[in-house]
C-alpha atoms as a PDB file:
ATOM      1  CA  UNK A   1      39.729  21.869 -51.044  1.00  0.00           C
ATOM      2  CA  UNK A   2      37.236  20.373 -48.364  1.00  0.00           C
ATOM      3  CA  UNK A   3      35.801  23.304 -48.065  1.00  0.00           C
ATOM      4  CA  UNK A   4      34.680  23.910 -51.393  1.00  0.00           C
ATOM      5  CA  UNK A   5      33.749  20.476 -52.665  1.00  0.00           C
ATOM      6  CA  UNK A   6      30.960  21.107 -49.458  1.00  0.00           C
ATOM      7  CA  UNK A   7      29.661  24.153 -50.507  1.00  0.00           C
ATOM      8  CA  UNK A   8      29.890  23.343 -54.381  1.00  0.00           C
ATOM      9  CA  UNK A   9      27.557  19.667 -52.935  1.00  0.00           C
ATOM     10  CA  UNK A  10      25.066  22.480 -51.225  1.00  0.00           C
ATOM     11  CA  UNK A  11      24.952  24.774 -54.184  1.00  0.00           C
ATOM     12  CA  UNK A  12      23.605  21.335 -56.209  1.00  0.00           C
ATOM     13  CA  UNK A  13      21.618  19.361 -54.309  1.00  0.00           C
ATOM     14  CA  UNK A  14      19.865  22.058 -51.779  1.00  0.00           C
ATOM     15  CA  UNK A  15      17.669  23.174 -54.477  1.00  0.00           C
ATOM     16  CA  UNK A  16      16.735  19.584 -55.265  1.00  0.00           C
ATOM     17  CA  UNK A  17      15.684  19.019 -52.163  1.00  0.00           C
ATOM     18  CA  UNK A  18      13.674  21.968 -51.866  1.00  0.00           C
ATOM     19  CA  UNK A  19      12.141  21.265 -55.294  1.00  0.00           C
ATOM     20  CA  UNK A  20      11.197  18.143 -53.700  1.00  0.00           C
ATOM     21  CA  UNK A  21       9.418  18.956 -50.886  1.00  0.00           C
ATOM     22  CA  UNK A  22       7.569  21.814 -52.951  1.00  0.00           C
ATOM     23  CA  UNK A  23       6.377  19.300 -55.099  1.00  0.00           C
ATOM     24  CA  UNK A  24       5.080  16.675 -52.301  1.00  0.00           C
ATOM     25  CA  UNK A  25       1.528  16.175 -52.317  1.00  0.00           C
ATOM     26  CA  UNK A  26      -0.582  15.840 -48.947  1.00  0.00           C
ATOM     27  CA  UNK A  27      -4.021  14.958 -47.930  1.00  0.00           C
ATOM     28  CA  UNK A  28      -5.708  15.050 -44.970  1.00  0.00           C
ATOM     29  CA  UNK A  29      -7.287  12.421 -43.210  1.00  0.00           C
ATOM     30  CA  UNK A  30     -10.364  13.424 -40.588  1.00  0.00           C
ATOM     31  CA  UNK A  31     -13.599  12.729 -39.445  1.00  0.00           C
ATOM     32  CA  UNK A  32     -16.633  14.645 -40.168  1.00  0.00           C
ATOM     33  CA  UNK A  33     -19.789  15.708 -38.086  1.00  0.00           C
ATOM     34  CA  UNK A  34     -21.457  12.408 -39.182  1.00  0.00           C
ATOM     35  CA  UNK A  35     -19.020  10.080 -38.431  1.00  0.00           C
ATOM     36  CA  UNK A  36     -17.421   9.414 -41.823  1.00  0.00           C
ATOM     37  CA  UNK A  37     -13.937  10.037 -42.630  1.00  0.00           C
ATOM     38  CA  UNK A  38     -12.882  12.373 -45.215  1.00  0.00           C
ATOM     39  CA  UNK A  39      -9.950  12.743 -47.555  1.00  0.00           C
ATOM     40  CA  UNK A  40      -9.088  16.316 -48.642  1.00  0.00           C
ATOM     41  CA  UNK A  41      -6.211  18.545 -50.930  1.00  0.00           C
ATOM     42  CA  UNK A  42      -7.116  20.895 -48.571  1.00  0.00           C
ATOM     43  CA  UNK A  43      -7.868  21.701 -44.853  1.00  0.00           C
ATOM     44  CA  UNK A  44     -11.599  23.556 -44.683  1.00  0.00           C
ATOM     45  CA  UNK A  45     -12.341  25.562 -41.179  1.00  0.00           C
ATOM     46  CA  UNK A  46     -14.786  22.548 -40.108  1.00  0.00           C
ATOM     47  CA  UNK A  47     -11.606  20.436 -39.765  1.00  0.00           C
ATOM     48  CA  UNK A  48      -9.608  22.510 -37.618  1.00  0.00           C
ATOM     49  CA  UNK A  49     -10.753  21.874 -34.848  1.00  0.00           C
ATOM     50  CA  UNK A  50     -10.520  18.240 -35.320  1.00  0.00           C
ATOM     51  CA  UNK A  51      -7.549  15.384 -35.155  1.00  0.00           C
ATOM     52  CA  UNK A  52      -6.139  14.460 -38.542  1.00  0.00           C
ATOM     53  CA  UNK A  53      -3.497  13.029 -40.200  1.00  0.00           C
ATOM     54  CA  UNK A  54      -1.583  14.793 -43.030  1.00  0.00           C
ATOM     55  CA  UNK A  55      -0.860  11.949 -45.780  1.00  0.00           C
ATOM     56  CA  UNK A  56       1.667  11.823 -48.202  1.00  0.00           C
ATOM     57  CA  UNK A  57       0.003  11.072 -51.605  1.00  0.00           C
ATOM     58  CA  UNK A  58       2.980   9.416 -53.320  1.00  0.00           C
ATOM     59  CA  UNK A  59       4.275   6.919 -50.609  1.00  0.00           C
ATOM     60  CA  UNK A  60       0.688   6.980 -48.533  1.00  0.00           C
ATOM     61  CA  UNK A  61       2.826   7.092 -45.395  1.00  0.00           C
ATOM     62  CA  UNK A  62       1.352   9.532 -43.032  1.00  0.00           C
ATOM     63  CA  UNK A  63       3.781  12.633 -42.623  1.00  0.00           C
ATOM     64  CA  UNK A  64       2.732  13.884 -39.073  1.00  0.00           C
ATOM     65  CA  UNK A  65      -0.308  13.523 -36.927  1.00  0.00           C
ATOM     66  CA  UNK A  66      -2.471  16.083 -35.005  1.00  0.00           C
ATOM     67  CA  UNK A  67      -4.417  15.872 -32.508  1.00  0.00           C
ATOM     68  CA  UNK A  68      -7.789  17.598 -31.722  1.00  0.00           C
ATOM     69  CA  UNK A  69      -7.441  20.455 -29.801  1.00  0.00           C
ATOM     70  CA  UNK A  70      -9.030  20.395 -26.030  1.00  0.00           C
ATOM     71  CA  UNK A  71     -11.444  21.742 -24.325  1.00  0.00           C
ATOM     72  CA  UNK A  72     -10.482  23.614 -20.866  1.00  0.00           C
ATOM     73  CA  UNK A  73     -12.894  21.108 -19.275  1.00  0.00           C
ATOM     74  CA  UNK A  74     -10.960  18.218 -21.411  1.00  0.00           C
ATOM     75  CA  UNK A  75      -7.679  20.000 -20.140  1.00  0.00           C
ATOM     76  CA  UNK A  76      -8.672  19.660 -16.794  1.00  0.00           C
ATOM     77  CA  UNK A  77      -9.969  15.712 -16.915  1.00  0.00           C
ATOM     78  CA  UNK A  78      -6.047  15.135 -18.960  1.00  0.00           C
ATOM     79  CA  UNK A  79      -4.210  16.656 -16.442  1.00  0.00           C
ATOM     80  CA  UNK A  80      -5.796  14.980 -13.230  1.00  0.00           C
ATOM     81  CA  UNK A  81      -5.122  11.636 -15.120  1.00  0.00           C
ATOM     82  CA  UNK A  82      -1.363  12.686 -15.669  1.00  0.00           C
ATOM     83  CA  UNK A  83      -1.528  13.628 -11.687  1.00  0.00           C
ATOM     84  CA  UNK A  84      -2.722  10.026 -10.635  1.00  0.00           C
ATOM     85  CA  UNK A  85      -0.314   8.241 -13.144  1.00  0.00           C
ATOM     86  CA  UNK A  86       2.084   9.922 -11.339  1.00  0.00           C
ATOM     87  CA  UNK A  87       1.018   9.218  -8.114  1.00  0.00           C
ATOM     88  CA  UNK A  88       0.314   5.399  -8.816  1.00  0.00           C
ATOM     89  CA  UNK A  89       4.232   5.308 -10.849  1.00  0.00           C
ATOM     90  CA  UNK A  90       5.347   6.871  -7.300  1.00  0.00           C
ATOM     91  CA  UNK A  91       3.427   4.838  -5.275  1.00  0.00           C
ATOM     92  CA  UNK A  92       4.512   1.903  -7.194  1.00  0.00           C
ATOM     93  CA  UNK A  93       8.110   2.526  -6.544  1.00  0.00           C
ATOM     94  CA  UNK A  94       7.683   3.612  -3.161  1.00  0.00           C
ATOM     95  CA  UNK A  95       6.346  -0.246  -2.841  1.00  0.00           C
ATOM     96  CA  UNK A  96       8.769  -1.961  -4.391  1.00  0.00           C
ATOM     97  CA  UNK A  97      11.140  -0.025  -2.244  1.00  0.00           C
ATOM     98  CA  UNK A  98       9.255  -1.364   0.495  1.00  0.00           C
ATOM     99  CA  UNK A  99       9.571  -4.829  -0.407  1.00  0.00           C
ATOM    100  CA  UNK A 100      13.669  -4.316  -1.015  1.00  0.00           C
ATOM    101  CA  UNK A 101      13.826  -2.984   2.782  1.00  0.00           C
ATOM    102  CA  UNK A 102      11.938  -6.140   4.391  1.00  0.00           C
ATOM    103  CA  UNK A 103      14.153  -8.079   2.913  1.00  0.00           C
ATOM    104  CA  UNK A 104      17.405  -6.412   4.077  1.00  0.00           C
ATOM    105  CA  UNK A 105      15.682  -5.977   7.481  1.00  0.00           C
ATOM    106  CA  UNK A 106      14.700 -10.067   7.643  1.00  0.00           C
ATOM    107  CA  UNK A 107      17.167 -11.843   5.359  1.00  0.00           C
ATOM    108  CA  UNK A 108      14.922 -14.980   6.118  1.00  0.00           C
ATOM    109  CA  UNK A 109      11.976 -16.532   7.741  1.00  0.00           C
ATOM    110  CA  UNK A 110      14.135 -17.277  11.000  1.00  0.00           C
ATOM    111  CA  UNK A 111      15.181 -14.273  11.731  1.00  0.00           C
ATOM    112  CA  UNK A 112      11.840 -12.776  12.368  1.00  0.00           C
ATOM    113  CA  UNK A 113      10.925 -15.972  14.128  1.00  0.00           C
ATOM    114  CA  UNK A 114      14.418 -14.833  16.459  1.00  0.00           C
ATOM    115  CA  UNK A 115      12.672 -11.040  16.708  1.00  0.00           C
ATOM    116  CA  UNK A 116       9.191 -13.042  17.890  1.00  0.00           C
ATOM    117  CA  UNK A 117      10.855 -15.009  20.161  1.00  0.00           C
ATOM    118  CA  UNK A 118      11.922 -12.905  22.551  1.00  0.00           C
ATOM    119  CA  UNK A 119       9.022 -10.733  22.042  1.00  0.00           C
ATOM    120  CA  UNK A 120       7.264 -13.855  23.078  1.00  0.00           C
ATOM    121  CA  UNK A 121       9.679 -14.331  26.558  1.00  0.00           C
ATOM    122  CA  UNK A 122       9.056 -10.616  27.753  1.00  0.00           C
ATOM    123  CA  UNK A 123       5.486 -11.070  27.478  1.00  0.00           C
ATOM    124  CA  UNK A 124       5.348 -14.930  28.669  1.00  0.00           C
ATOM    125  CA  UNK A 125       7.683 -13.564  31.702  1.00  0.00           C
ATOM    126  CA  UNK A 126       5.040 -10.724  32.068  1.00  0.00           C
ATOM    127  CA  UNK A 127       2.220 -13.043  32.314  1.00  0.00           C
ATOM    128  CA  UNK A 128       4.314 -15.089  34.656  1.00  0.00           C
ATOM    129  CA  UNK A 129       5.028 -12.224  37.529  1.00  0.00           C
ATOM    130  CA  UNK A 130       1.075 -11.445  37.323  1.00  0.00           C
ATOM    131  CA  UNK A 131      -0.130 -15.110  38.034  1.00  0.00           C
ATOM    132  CA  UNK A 132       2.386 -15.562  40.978  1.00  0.00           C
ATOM    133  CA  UNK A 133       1.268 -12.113  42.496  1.00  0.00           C
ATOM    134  CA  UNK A 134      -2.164 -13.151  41.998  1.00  0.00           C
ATOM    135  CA  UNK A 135      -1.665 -16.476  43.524  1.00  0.00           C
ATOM    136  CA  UNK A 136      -0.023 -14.571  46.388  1.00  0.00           C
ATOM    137  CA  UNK A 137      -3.475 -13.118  47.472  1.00  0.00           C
ATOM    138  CA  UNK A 138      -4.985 -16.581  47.890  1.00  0.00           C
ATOM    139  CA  UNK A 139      -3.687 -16.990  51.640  1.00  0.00           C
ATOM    140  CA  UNK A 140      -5.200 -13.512  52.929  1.00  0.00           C
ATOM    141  CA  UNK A 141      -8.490 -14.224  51.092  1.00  0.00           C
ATOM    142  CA  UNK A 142      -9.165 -17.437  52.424  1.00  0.00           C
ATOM    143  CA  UNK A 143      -7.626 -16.389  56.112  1.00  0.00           C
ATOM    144  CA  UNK A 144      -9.542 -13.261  56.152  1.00  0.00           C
ATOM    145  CA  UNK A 145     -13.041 -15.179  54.671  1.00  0.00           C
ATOM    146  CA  UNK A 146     -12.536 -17.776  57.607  1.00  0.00           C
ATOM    147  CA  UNK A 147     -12.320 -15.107  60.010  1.00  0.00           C
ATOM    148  CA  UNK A 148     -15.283 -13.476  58.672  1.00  0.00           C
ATOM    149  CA  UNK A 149     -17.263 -16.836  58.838  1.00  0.00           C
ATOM    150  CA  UNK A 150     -15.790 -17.310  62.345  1.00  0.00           C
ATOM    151  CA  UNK A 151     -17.940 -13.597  63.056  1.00  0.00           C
ATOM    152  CA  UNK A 152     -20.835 -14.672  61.423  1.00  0.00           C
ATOM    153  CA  UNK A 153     -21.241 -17.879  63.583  1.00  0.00           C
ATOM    154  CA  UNK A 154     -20.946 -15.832  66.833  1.00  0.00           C
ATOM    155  CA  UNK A 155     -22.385 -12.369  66.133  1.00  0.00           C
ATOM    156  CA  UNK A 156     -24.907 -13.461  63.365  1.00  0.00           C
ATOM    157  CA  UNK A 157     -24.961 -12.806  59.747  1.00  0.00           C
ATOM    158  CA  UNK A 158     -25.038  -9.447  60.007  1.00  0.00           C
ATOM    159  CA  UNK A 159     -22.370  -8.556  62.500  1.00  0.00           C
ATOM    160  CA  UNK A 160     -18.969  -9.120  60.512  1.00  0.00           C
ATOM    161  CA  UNK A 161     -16.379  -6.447  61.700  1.00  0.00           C
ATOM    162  CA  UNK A 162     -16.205  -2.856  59.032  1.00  0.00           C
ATOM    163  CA  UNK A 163     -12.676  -2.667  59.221  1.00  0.00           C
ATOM    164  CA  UNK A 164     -12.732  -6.798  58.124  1.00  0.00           C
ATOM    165  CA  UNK A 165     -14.869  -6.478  55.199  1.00  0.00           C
ATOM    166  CA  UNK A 166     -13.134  -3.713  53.936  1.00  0.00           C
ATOM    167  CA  UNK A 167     -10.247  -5.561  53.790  1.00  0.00           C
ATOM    168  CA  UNK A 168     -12.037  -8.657  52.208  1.00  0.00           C
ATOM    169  CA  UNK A 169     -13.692  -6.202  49.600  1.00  0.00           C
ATOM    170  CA  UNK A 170     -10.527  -4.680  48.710  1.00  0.00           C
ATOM    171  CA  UNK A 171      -8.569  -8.160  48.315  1.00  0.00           C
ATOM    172  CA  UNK A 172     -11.636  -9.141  46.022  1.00  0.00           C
ATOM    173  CA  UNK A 173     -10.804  -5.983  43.692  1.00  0.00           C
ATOM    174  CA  UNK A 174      -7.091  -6.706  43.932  1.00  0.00           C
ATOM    175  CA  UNK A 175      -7.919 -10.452  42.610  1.00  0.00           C
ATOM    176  CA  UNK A 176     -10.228  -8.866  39.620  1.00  0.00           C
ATOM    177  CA  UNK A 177      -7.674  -6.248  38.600  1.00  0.00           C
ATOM    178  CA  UNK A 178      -5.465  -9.186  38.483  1.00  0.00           C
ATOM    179  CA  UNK A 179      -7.698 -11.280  36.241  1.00  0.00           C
ATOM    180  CA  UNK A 180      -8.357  -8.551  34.020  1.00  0.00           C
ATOM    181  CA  UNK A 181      -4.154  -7.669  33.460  1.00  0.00           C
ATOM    182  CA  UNK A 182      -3.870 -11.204  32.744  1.00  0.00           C
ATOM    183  CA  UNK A 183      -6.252 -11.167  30.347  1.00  0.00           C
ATOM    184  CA  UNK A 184      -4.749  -7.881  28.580  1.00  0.00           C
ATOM    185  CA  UNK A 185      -1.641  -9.870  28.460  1.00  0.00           C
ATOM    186  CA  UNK A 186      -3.064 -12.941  26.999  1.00  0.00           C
ATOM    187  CA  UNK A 187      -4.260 -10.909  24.546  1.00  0.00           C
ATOM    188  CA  UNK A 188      -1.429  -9.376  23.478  1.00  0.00           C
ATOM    189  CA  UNK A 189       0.427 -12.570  22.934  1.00  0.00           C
ATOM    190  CA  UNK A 190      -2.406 -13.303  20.497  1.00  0.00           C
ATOM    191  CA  UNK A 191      -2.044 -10.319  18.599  1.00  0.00           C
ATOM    192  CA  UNK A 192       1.363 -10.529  18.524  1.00  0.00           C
ATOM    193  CA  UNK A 193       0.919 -13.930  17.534  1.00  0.00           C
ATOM    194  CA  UNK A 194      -1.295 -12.368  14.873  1.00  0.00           C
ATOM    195  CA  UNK A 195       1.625  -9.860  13.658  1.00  0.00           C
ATOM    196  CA  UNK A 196       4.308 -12.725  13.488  1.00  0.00           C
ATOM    197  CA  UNK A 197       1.862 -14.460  11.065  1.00  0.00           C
ATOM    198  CA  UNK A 198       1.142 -11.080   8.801  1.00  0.00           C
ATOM    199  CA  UNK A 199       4.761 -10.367   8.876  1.00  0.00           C
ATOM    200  CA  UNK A 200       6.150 -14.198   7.639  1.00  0.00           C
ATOM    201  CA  UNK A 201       3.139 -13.966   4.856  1.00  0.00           C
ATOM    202  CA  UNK A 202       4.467 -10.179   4.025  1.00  0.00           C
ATOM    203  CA  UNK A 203       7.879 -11.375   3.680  1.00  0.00           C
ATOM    204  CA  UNK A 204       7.082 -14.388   1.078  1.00  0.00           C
ATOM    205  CA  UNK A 205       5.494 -11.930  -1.049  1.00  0.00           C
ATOM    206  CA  UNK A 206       8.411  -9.920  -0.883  1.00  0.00           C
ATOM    207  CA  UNK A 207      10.774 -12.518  -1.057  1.00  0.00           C
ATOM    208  CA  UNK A 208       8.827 -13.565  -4.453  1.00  0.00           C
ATOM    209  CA  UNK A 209       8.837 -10.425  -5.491  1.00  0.00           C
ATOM    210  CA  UNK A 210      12.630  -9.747  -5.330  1.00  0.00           C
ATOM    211  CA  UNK A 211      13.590 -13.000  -6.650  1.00  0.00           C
ATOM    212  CA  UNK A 212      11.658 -12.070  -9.523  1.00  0.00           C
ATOM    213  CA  UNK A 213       9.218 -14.912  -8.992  1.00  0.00           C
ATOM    214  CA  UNK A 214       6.574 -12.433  -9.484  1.00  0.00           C
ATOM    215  CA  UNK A 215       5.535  -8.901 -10.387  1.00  0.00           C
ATOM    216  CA  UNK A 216       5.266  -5.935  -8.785  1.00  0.00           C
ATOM    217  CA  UNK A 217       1.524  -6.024 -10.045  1.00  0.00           C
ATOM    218  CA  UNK A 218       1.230  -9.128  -8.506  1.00  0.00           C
ATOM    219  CA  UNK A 219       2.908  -8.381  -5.307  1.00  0.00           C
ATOM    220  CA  UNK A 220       0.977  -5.374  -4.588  1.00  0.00           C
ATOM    221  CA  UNK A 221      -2.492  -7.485  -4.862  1.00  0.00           C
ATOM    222  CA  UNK A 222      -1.908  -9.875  -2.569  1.00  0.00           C
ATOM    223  CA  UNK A 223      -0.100  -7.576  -0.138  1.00  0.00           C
ATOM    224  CA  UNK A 224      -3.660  -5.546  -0.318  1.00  0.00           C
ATOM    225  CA  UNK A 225      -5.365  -9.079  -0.296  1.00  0.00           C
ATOM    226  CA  UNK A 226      -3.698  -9.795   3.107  1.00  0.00           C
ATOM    227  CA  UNK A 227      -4.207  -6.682   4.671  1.00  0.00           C
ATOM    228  CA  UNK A 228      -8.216  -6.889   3.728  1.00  0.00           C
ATOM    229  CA  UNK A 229      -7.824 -10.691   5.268  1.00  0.00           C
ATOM    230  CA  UNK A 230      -6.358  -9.164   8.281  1.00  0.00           C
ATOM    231  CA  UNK A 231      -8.677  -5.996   8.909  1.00  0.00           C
ATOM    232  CA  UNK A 232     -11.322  -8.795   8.625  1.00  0.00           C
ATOM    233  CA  UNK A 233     -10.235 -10.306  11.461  1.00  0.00           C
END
């Protein structure tokens, strides 16, 4: 009984509906050569090659829209736009990953003030071992100068012993290497110093970020704001 009170429903109202959309009326909507738009019962070969709209005269809603047809050369400019929206969406979440994982690494501002601090012990300790060895070649300098002086006085200022001022010349380059590794290592404390700084900055933009104090937008400019600051310096 289902069954036929369906089909009888199609057998009555399908042609209705087909009547209908015989008798709906279009126009189309498009833009001419000149610039002015242009309303038409039909579609002439000029506008083919155009965007339009197809109209329905009776409610004026517009039925479908189609776009103008491209260019290979337009082709080409569309799909490297499509390539670098995808690369900027990827890059995008690839950041905001980013942001997630320095969180989960530092939960908070002390614990990469604990990671610091004993880079800042190994390096102090470092610095440390290299003054006391330097120090240690004070004694022989000054011994081996006072002998030297000692030579001078008796022999003249010319008649120091070879084997004695080779040992005086190479205490003199042992002392400079030494000054020179301990400035290397002060440096390093700076730049670590440096990288502590960078990193606690880095983490209160992610921290922001993930707390939803601000956007990813927003996130991603000053992160590139503070790497430019730091390159500067």
């Amino acid at each position: 009984m289902k069954n036929y009170c369906l089909l009888m429903a199609i057998a009555i109202f399908a042609p209705l509906a087909i009547a209908k959309e015989k008798n709906e009326a279009t126009l189309y909507k498009w833009t001419n050569e000149q610039g002015s738009v242009v309303y038409s019962a039909t579609l002439p070969k000029e506008a083919i090659a155009k965007g339009r709209q197809v109209i329905n005269t009776q409610t004026g809603e517009v039925i479908r829209t189609i776009d103008k047809p491209l260019n290979p050369e337009e082709r080409e400019i569309l799909a490297k736009e499509k390539e670098e929206a995808t690369l900027n969406l990827q890059a995008s979440e690839d950041f905001a990953e980013s942001q997630f994982m320095l969180i989960k690494m530092y939960p908070d501002k002390r614990s990469i003030q604990e990671v610091y601090k004993q880079k800042y012990s190994m390096i102090d300790s470092q610095l440390k071992r290299q003054k006391a060895e330097q120090k240690q070649l004070m004694p022989s300098i000054e011994s081996n100068l006072r002998i030297a002086g000692d030579q001078e006085l008796k022999k003249g200022s010319e008649s120091v012993d070879a084997q004695l001022e080779k040992t005086i010349l190479d205490l003199g380059k042992r002392w400079t290497n030494y000054n020179k590794a301990i400035q290397d290592t002060l440096k390093r404390r700076e730049n670590i110093k440096k990288e502590q700084e960078y990193l606690e900055i880095k983490w209160s933009i992610a921290e922001s970020f993930t707390n939803q104090k601000i956007t990813l937008k927003q996130a991603k400019t000053q992160t590139d704001q503070l790497l430019e600051k730091t390159a500067a310096k």
